[in-house]
C-alpha atoms as a PDB file:
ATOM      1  CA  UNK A   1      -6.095   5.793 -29.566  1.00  0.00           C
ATOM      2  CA  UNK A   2      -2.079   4.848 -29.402  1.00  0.00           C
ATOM      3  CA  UNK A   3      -1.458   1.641 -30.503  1.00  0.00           C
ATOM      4  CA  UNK A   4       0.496  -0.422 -27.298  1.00  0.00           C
ATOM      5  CA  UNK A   5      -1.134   1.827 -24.449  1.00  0.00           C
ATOM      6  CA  UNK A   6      -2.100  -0.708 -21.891  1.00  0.00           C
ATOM      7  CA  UNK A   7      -3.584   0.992 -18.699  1.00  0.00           C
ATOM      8  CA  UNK A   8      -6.792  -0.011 -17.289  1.00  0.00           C
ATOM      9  CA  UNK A   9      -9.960   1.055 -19.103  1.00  0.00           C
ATOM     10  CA  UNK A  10     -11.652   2.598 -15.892  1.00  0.00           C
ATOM     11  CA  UNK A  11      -8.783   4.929 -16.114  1.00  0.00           C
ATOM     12  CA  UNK A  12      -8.737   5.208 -19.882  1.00  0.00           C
ATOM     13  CA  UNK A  13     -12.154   6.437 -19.065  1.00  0.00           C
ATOM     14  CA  UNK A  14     -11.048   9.297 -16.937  1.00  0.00           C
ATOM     15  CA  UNK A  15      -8.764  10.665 -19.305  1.00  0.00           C
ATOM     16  CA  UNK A  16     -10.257  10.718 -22.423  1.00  0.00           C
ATOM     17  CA  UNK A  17     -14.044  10.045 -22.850  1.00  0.00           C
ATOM     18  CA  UNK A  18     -14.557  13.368 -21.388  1.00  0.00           C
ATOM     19  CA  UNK A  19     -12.990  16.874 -22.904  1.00  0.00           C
ATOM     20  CA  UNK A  20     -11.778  18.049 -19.362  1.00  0.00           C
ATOM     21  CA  UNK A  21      -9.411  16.403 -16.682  1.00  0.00           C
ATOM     22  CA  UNK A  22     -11.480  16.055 -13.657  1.00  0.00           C
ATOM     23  CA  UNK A  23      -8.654  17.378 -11.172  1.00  0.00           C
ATOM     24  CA  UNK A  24      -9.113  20.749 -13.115  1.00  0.00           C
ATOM     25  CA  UNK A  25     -12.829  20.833 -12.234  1.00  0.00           C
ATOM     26  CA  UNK A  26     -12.021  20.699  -8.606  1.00  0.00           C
ATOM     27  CA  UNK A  27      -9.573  23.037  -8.746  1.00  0.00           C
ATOM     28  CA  UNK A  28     -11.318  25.547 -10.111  1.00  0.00           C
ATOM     29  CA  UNK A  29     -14.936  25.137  -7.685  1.00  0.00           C
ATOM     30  CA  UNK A  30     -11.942  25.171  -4.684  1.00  0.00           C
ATOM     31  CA  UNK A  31     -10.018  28.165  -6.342  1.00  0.00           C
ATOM     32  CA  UNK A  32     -12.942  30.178  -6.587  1.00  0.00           C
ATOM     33  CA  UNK A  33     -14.646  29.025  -2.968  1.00  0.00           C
ATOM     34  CA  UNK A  34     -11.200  30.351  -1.834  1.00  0.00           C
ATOM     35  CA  UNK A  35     -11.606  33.817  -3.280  1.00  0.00           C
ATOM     36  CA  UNK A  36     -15.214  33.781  -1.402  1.00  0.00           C
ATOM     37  CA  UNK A  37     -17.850  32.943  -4.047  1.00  0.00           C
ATOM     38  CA  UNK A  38     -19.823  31.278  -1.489  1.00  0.00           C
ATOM     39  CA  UNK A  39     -20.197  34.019   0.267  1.00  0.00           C
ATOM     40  CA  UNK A  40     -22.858  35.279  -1.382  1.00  0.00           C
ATOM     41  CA  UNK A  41     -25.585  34.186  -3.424  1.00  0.00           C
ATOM     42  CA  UNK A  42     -24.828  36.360  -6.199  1.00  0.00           C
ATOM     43  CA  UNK A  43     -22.029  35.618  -6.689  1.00  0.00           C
ATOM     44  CA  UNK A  44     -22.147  31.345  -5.862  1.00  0.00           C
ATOM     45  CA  UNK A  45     -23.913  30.836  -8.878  1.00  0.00           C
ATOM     46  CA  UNK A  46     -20.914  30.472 -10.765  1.00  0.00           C
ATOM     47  CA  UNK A  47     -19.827  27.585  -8.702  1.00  0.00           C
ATOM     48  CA  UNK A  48     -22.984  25.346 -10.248  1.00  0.00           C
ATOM     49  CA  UNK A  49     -21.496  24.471 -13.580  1.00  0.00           C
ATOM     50  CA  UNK A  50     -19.191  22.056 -10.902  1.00  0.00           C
ATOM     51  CA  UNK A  51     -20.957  20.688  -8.454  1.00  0.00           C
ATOM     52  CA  UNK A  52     -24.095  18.150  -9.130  1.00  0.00           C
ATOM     53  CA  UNK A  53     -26.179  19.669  -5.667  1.00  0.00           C
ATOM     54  CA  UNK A  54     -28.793  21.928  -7.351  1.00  0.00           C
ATOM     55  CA  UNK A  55     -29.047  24.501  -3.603  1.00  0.00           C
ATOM     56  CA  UNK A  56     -25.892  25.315  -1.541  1.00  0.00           C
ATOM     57  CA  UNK A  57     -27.139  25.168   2.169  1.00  0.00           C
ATOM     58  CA  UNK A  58     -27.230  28.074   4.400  1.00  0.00           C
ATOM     59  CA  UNK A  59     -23.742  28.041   6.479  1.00  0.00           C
ATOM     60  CA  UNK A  60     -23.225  29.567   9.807  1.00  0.00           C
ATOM     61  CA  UNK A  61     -19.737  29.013  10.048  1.00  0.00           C
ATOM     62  CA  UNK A  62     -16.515  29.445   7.078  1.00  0.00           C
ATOM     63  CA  UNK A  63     -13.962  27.644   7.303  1.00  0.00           C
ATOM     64  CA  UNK A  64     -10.455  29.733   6.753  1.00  0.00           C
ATOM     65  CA  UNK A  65      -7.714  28.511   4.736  1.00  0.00           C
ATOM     66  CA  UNK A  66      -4.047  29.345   3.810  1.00  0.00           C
ATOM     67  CA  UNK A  67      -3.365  26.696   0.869  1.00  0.00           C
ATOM     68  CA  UNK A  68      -5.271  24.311  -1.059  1.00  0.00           C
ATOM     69  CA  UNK A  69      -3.785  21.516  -3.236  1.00  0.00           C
ATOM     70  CA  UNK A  70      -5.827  18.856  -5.530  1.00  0.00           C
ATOM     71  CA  UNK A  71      -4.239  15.687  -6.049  1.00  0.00           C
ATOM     72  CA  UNK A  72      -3.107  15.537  -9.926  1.00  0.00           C
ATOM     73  CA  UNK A  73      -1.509  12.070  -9.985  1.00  0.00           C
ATOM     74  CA  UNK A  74      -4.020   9.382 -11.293  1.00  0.00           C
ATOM     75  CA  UNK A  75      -1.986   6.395  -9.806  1.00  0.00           C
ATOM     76  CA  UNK A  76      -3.211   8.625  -6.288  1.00  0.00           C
ATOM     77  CA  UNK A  77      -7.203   8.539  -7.092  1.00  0.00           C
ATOM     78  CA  UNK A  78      -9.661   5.943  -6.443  1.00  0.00           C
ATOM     79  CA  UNK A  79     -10.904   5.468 -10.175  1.00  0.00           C
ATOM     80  CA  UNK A  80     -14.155   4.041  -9.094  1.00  0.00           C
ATOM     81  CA  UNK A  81     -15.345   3.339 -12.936  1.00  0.00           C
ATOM     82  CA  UNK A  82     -14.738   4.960 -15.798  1.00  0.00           C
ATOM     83  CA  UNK A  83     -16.871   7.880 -15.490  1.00  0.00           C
ATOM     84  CA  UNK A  84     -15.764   8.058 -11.365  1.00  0.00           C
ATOM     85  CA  UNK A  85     -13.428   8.450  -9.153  1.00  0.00           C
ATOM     86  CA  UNK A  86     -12.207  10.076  -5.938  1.00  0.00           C
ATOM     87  CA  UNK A  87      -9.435  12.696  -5.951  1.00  0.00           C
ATOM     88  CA  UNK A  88      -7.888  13.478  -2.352  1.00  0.00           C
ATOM     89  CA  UNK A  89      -7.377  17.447  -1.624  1.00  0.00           C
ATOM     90  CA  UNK A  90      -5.139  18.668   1.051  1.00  0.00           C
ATOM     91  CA  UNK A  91      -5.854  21.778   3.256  1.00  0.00           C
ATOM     92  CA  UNK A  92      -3.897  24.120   4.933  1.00  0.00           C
ATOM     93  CA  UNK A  93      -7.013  24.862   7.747  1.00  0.00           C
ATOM     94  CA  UNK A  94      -6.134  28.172   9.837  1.00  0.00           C
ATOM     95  CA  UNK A  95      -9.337  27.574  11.803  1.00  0.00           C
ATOM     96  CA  UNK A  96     -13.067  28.334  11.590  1.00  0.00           C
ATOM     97  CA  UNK A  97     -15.382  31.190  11.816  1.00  0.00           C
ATOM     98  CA  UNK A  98     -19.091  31.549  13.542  1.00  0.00           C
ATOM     99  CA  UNK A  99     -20.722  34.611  11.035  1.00  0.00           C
ATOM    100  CA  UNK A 100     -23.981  35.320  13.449  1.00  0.00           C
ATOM    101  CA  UNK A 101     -21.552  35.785  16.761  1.00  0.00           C
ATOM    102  CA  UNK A 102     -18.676  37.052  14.237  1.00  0.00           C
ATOM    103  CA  UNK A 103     -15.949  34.616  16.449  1.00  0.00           C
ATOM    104  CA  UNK A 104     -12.922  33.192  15.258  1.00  0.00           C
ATOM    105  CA  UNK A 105     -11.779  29.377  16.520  1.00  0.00           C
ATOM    106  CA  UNK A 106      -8.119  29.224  15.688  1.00  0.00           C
ATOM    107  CA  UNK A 107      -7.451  25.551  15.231  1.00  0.00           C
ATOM    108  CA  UNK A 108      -4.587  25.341  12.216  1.00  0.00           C
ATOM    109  CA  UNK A 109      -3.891  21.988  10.828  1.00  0.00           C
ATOM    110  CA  UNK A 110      -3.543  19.966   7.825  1.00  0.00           C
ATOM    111  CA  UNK A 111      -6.430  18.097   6.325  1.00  0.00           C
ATOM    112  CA  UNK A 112      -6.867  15.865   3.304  1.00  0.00           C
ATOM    113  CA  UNK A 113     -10.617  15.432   2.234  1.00  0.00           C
ATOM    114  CA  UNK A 114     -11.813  12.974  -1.038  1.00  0.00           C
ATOM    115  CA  UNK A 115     -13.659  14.503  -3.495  1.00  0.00           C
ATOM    116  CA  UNK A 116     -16.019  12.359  -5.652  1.00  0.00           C
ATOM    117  CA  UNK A 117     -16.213  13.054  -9.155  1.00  0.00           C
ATOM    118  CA  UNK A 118     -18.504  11.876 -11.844  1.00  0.00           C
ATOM    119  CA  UNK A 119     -19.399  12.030 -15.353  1.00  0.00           C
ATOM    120  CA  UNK A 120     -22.627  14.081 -15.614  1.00  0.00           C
ATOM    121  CA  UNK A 121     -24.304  15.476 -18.860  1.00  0.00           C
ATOM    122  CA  UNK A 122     -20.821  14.952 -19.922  1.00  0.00           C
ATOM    123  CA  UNK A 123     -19.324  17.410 -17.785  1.00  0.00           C
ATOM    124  CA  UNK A 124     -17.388  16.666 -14.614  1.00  0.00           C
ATOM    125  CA  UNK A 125     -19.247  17.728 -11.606  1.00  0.00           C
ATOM    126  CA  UNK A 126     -18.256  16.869  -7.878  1.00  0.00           C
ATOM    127  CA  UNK A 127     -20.770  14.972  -5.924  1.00  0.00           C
ATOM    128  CA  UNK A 128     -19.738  14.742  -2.548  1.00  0.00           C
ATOM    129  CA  UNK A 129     -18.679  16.221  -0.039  1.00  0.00           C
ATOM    130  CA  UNK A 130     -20.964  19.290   0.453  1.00  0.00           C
ATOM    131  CA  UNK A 131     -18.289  21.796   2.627  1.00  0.00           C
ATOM    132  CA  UNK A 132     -18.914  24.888   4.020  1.00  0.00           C
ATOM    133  CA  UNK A 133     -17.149  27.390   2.440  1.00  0.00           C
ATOM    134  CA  UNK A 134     -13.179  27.297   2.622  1.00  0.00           C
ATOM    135  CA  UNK A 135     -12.380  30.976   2.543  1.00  0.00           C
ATOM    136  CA  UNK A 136      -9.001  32.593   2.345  1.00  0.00           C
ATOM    137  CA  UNK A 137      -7.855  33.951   5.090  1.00  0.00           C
ATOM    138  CA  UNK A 138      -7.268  37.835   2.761  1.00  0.00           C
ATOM    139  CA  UNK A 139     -10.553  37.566   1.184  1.00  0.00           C
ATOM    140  CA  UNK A 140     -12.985  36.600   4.165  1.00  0.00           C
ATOM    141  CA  UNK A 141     -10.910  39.604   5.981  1.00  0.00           C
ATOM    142  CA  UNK A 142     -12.189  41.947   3.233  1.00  0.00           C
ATOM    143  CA  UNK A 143     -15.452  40.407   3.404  1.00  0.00           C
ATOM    144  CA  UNK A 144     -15.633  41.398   7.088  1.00  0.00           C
ATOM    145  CA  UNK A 145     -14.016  44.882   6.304  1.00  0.00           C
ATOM    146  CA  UNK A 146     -16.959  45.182   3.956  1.00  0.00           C
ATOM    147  CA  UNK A 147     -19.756  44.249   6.227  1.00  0.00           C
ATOM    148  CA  UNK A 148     -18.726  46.536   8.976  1.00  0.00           C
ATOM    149  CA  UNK A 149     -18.426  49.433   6.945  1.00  0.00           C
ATOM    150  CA  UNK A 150     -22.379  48.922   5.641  1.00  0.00           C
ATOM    151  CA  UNK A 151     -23.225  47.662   9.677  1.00  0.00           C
ATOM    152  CA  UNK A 152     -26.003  49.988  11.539  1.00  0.00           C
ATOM    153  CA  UNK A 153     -25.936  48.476  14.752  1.00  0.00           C
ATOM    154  CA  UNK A 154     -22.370  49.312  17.191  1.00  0.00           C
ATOM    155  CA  UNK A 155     -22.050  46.405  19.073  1.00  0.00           C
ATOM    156  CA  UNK A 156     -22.023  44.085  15.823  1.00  0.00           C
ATOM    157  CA  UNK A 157     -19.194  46.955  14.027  1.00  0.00           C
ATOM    158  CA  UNK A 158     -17.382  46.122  17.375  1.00  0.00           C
ATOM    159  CA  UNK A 159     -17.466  42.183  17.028  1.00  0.00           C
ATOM    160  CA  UNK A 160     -16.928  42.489  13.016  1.00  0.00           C
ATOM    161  CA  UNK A 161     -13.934  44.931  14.117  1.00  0.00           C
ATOM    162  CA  UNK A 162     -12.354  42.387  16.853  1.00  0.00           C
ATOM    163  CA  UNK A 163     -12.769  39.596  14.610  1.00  0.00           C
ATOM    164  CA  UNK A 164     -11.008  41.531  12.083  1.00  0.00           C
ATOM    165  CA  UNK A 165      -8.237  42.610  14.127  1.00  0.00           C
ATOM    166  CA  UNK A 166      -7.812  38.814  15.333  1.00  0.00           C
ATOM    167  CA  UNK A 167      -7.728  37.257  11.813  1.00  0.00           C
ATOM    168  CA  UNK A 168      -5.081  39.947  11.061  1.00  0.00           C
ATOM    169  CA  UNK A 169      -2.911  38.686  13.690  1.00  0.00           C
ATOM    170  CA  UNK A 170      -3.458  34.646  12.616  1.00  0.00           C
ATOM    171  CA  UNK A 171      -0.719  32.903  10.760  1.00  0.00           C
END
């Protein structure tokens, strides 16, 4: 420990009684929810060593995003105790899609959701909230692209097509 270093201990805490930062645990469940690992369940397994929920919920609806960015300044969080706190992430929201009617709700805005953190099995694992998935807008459009091409029945290729076409065309 340096001698003279005089913040609070809650936020001593945060910084070193655990190996990792938790703004890079967060970063990474969000980076790799953005490239669609919720998508399947395959492939969300990887998102468990993160997240302290032991089952992700079955989603009807993604929600489709441009940008993501986690909130690295301390002096930003609410550093609940030493081995807690709540880290604001911003999202660039292009809008939302329905998977079973294969729609598209285009409703872009900004929106800034906290993310609680805690110490567990000393690992940094995110506790609340439980989102839906928050897809890129390039990957959920190859997602579709891939589910049409193995789709049997026409008028679902159609919708998967039209939806595809329309997220194409959303800024």
């Amino acid at each position: 420990m340096m001698v003279g270093l005089s913040l609070p201990s809650p936020v001593l805490g945060l910084t070193t009684d655990l190996t990792n930062d938790p703004a890079k645990t967060v970063k990474k469940y969000l980076s790799l929810d953005k490239r669609g690992a919720r998508l399947h369940a395959s492939t969300s397994e990887a998102l468990q060593p993160y997240i302290a929920w032991p089952h992700e919920p079955a989603w009807g609806h993604i929600v489709i995003i441009d940008q993501i960015q986690v909130q690295d300044d301390i002096r930003l969080w609410d550093v609940v105790s030493a081995v807690e706190a709540v880290i604001p992430v911003t999202f660039r929201i292009l809008g939302a899609m329905q998977w079973e009617t294969a729609t598209f709700l285009s409703k872009p805005r900004t929106e800034t959701m906290p993310f609680r953190v805690r110490a567990i099995d000393n690992h940094w694992k995110i506790v609340e909230p439980m989102l839906p998935p928050h897809v890129g807008k390039n990957r959920l459009m190859d997602h579709i692209r891939l589910a049409w091409l193995k789709e049997t029945d026409t008028g679902r290729k159609e919708r998967l097509d039209n939806l595809w076409k329309t997220l194409d065309n959303t800024q």
